[in-house]
Structures are given as C-alpha cells and as structure tokens.
Protein backbone atom coordinates (compact mmCIF):
# COMPACT_ATOMS: atom_id res chain seq x y z
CA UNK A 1 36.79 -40.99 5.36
CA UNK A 2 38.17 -38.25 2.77
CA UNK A 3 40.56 -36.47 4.85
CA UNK A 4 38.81 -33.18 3.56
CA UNK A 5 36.01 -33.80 5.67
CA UNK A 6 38.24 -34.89 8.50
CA UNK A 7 39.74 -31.63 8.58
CA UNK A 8 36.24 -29.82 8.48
CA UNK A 9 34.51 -31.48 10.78
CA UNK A 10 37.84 -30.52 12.90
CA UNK A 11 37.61 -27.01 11.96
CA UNK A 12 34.04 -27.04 13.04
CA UNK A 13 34.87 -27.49 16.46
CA UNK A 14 36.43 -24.38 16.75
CA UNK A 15 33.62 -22.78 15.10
CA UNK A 16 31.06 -24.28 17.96
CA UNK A 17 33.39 -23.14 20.17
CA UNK A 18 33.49 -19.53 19.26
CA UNK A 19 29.71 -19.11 18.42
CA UNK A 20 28.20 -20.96 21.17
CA UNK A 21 27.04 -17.79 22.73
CA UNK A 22 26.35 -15.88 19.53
CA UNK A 23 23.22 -17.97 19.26
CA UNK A 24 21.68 -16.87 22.42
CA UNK A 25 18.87 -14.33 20.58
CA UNK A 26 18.89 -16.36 17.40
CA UNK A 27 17.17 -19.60 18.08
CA UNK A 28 13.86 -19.10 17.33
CA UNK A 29 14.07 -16.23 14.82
CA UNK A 30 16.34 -14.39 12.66
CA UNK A 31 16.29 -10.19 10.83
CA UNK A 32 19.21 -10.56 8.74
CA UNK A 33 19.65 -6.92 7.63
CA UNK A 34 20.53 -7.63 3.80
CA UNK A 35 19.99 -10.72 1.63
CA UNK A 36 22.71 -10.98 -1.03
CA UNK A 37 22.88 -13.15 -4.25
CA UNK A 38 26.17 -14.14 -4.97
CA UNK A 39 27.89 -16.44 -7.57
CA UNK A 40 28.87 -19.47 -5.92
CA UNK A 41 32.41 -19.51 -6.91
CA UNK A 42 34.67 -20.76 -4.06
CA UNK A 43 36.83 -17.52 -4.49
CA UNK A 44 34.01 -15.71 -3.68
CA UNK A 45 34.06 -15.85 0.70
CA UNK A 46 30.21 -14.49 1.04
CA UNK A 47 30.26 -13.11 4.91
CA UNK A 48 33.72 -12.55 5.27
CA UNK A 49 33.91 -9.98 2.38
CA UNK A 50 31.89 -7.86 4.22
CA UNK A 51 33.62 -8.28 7.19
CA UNK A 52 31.30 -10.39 8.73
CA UNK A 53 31.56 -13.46 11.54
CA UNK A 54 28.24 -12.31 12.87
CA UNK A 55 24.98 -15.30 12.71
CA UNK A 56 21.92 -13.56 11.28
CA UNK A 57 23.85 -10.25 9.81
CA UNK A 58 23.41 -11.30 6.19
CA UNK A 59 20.65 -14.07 4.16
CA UNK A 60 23.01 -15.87 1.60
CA UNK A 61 21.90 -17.23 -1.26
CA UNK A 62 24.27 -18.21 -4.08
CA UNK A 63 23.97 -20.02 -7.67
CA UNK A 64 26.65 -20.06 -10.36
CA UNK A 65 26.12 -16.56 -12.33
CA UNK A 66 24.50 -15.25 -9.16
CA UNK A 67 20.81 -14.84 -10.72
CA UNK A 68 17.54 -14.07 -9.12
CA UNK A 69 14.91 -15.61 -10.96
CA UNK A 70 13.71 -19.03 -11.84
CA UNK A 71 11.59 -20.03 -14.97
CA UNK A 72 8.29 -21.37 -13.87
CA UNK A 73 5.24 -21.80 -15.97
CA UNK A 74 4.01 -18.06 -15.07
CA UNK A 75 7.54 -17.16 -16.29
CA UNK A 76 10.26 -16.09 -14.72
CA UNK A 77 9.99 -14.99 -10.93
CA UNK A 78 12.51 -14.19 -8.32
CA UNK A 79 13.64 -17.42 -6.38
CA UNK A 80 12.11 -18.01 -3.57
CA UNK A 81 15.56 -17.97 -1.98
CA UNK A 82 15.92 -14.19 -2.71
CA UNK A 83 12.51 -13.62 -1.68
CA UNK A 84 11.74 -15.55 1.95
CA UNK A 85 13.94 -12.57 3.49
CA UNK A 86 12.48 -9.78 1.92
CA UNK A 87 8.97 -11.21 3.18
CA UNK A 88 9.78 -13.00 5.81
CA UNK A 89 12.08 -11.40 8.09
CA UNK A 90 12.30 -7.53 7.40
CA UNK A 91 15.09 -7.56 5.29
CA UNK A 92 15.37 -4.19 3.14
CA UNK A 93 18.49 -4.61 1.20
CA UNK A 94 19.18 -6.99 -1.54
CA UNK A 95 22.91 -6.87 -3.22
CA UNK A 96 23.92 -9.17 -6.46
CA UNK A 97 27.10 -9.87 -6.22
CA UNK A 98 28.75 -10.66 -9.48
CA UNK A 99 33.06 -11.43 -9.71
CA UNK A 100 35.70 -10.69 -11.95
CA UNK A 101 36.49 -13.59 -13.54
CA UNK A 102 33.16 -15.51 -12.93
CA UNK A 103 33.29 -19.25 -14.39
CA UNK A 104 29.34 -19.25 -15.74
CA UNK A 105 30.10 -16.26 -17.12
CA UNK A 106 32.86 -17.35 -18.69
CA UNK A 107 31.10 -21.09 -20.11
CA UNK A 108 28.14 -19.14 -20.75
CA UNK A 109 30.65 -16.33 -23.47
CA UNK A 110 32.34 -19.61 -24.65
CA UNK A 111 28.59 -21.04 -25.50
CA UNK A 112 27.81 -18.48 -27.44
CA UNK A 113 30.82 -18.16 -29.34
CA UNK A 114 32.10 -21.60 -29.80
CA UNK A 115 30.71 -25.29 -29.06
CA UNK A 116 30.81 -26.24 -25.59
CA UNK A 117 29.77 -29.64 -23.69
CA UNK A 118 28.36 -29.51 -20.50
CA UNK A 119 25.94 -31.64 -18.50
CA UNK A 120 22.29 -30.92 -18.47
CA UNK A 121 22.21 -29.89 -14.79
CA UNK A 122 24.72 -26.79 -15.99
CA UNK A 123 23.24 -25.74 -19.72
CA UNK A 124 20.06 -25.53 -17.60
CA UNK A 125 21.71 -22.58 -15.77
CA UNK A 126 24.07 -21.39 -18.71
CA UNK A 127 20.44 -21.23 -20.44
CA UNK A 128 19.03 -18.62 -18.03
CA UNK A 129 22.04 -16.41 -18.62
CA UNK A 130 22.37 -16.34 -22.44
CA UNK A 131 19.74 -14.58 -23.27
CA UNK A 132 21.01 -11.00 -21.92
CA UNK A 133 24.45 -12.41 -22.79
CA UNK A 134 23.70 -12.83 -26.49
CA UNK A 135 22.67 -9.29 -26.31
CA UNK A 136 25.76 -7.55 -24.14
CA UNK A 137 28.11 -9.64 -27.32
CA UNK A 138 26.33 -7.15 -29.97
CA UNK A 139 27.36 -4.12 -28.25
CA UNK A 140 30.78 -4.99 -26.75
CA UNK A 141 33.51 -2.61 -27.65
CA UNK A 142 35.15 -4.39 -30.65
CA UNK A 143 38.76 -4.30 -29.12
CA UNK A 144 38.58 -6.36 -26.21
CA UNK A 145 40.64 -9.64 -25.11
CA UNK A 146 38.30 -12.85 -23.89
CA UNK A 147 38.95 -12.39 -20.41
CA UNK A 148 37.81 -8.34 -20.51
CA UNK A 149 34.76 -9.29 -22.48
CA UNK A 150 33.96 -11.95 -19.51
CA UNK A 151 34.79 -8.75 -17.12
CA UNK A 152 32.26 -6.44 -19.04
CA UNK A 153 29.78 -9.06 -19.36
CA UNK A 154 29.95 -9.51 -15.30
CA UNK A 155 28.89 -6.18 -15.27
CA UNK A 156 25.77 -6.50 -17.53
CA UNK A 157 24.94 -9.79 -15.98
CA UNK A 158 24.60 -7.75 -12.94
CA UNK A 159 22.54 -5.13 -14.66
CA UNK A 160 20.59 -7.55 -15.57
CA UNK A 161 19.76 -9.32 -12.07
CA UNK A 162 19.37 -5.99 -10.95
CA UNK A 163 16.76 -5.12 -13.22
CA UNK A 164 14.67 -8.23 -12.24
CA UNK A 165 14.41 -7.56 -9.07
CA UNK A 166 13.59 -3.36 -9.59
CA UNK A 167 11.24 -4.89 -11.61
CA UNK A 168 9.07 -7.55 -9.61
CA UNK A 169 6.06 -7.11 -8.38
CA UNK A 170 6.75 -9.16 -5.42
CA UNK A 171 10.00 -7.36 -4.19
CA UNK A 172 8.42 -4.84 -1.70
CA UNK A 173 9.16 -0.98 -2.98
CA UNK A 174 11.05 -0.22 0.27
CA UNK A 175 13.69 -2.71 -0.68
CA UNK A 176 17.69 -0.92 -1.37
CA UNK A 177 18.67 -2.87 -4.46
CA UNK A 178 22.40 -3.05 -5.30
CA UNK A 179 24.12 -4.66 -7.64
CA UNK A 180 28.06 -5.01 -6.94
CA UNK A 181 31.20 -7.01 -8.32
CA UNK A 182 33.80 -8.61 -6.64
CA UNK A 183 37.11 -8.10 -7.73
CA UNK A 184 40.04 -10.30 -6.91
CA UNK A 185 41.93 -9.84 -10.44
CA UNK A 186 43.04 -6.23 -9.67
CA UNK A 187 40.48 -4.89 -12.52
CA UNK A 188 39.30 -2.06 -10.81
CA UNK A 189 41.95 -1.53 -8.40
CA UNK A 190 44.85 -2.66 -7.10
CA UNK A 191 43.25 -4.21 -3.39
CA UNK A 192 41.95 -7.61 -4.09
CA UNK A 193 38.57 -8.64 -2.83
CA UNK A 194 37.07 -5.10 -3.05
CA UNK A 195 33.47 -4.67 -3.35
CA UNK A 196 32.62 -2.11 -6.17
CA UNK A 197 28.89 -0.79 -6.56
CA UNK A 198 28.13 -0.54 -10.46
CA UNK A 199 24.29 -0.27 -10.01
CA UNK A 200 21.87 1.28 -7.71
CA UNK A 201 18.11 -0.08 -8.03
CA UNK A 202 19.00 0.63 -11.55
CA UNK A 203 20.78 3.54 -12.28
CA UNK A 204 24.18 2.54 -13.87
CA UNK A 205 25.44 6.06 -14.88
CA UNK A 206 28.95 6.39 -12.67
CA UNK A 207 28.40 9.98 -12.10
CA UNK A 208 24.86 10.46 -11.60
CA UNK A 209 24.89 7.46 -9.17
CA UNK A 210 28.22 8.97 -6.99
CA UNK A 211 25.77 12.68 -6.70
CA UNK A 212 22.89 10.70 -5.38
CA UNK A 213 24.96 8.75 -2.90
CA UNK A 214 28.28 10.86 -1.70
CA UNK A 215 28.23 9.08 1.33
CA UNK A 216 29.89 5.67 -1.18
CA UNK A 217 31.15 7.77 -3.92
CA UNK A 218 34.44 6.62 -3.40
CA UNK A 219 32.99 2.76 -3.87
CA UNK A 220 31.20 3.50 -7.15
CA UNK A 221 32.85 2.54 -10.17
CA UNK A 222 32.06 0.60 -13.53
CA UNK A 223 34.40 -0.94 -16.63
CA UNK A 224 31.29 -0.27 -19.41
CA UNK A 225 28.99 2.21 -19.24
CA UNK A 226 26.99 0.73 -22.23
CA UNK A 227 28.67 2.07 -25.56
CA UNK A 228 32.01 3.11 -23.91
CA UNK A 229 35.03 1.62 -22.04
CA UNK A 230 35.85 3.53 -18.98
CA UNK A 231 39.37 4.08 -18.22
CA UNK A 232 40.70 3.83 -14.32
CA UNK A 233 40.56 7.48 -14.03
CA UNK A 234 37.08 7.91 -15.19
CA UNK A 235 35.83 4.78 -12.78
C-alpha cells in the first residue's frame, strides 16, 4: 500500500481517539451554524482556519475556484451542496472563501490570455469562471504584475459568488452572506492564513461596509475596489 495512506489511516486513529465522545449529540442529526464554499486548494485547511476541531460547527463544501452554482438546463442554480444546509439544517450563514494565489484562478487568467491545455473534467470548471473573468481583465488597473492580477481577480471571483447567492431565489432572505479571502502570501498583511471580509451580502465598498459592521471593522479590507487599487493604508 502507498505509504501515504499508511500514514493516514495511522493518523486516523488518533482522530477516533480524540472525537469518540464528540459524537455523542451528533448521530442522528447535525445544525452546523455556517456553510462555507471554499476553493479546494490543499493550502487552504477549511475548519482549522477558523479555529475549529469541533464535528457539526461548520458544512464544507469546496470546488476549485470555490463557486456556488452549477449549469443545469434551467440555468445556473446554486449547488445543491451549498444549499442542503441552508434548507436542511438551519444554517444562516454562508461564507465564499476565495485565496490569494488560487490555482483555477490562476489557469482560468492564463486561458484567457494565452493557450492553455487542460483535460475536459477541468475546462468544464475553468468554463464556469471565465465568464466574470473575461470581464474583471477589461477593467484591471493597467499596471499590475500576473500574480496581482490573479490576487484582484480572487477578489471579483468572490464578488461574483457572492452575488449568486444574494441573488437566488432559493437562498432563504435570513441567510448572512459573506464573501472572504484567504491570505497566506502576506497580501493584505503580514499574518499568514488571515481571513479578510471583502463583501457583505453584496456591499463591497471598504468604508461603508466597516460603518455597518464595527463590531469586524478591523477584519474588513479589499485590494480593488472596482476602478482603483487600494493601498495597505486605505485597506
């Protein structure tokens, strides 16, 4: 056997043997108290960056580029993933997580800008994404590097996400939507694997969305506001 899994299954003893208990009032049900939607990047630890070791704190669902819909022949709809909590078990906050650095972003920027091979399985996804992408490139700022265009486009990837859930008619009204990046490349600050909120059910302007919410002021922060680069003093 690949000694990966050797050492996994190995790890997952200790892991039975510390949650044994924490299962007592789980069994037969679960109220996770947010569902989050995050890429699916392996940098990107999805309970433990909220400090969590707790079972049925927080619904995952992940997908490289972190998106909430999926084309169907009504068009596109939130996943099903994103939605069983939100219907299913009283959950009433749902945060898309996007990442500095994030890979589909990343392919998807290089798709659009140069000629790139990838199996069908991934254009299928890289498909879903260009679309808003193709429209972020047209108003860019003109002197950025690759890898802060990637960074800006995280952000209006998760604008994006956002938007489609603020704006289906499935997700109940009474539903906190967040979207949030990641950062382990020390682009908004210097403490890697900070969560920063750059939208609030839709609201993306920096200082509007710190007087509505004082109480996270501190956590709010964005690199584009669309049309302008923010500089570290004005996130």
């Amino acid at each position: 056997m690949d000694s990966t899994v050797v050492e996994l299954l190995d790890r997952n003893v200790e892991h039975a043997e510390k949650e044994n208990a924490r299962f007592d009032d789980l069994q037969e049900t679960q109220f996770p108290d947010a569902v989050t939607i995050c890429c699916s990047d392996s940098r990107v630890l999805q309970d433990d960056m909220w400090g969590n070791d707790e079972p049925g704190k927080i619904f995952t669902c992940s997908n490289i580029g972190n998106r909430v819909t999926q084309p169907t022949s009504m068009g596109h709809l939130v996943s099903g993933d994103v939605m069983f909590p939100l219907w299913n078990t009283d959950t009433k906050v749902a945060i898309v997580v996007g990442h500095t650095g994030c890979g589909a972003v990343t392919t998807a920027f290089q798709y659009l800008t140069e000629d790139v091979i990838q199996p069908r399985g991934i254009k299928y996804c890289l498909e879903q994404l260009k679309p808003h992408l193709k429209e972020a490139l047209d108003v860019l700022p003109d002197d950025l590097s690759d890898a802060a265009a990637i960074n800006h486009l995280v952000e209006y990837n998760v604008d994006h996400q956002v938007s489609r859930l603020v704006d289906s008619e499935d997700v109940p009204d009474d539903v906190t939507v967040l979207g949030v990046v990641y950062d382990f490349q020390d682009v908004y600050s210097d403490q890697r694997g900070k969560v920063h909120v750059i939208n609030v059910a839709g609201e993306t302007d920096v200082a509007t969305l710190r007087g509505d919410h004082p109480e996270i002021a501190d956590r709010i922060g964005r690199l584009w506001e669309y049309g302008r680069t923010l500089t570290a003093e004005q996130t």
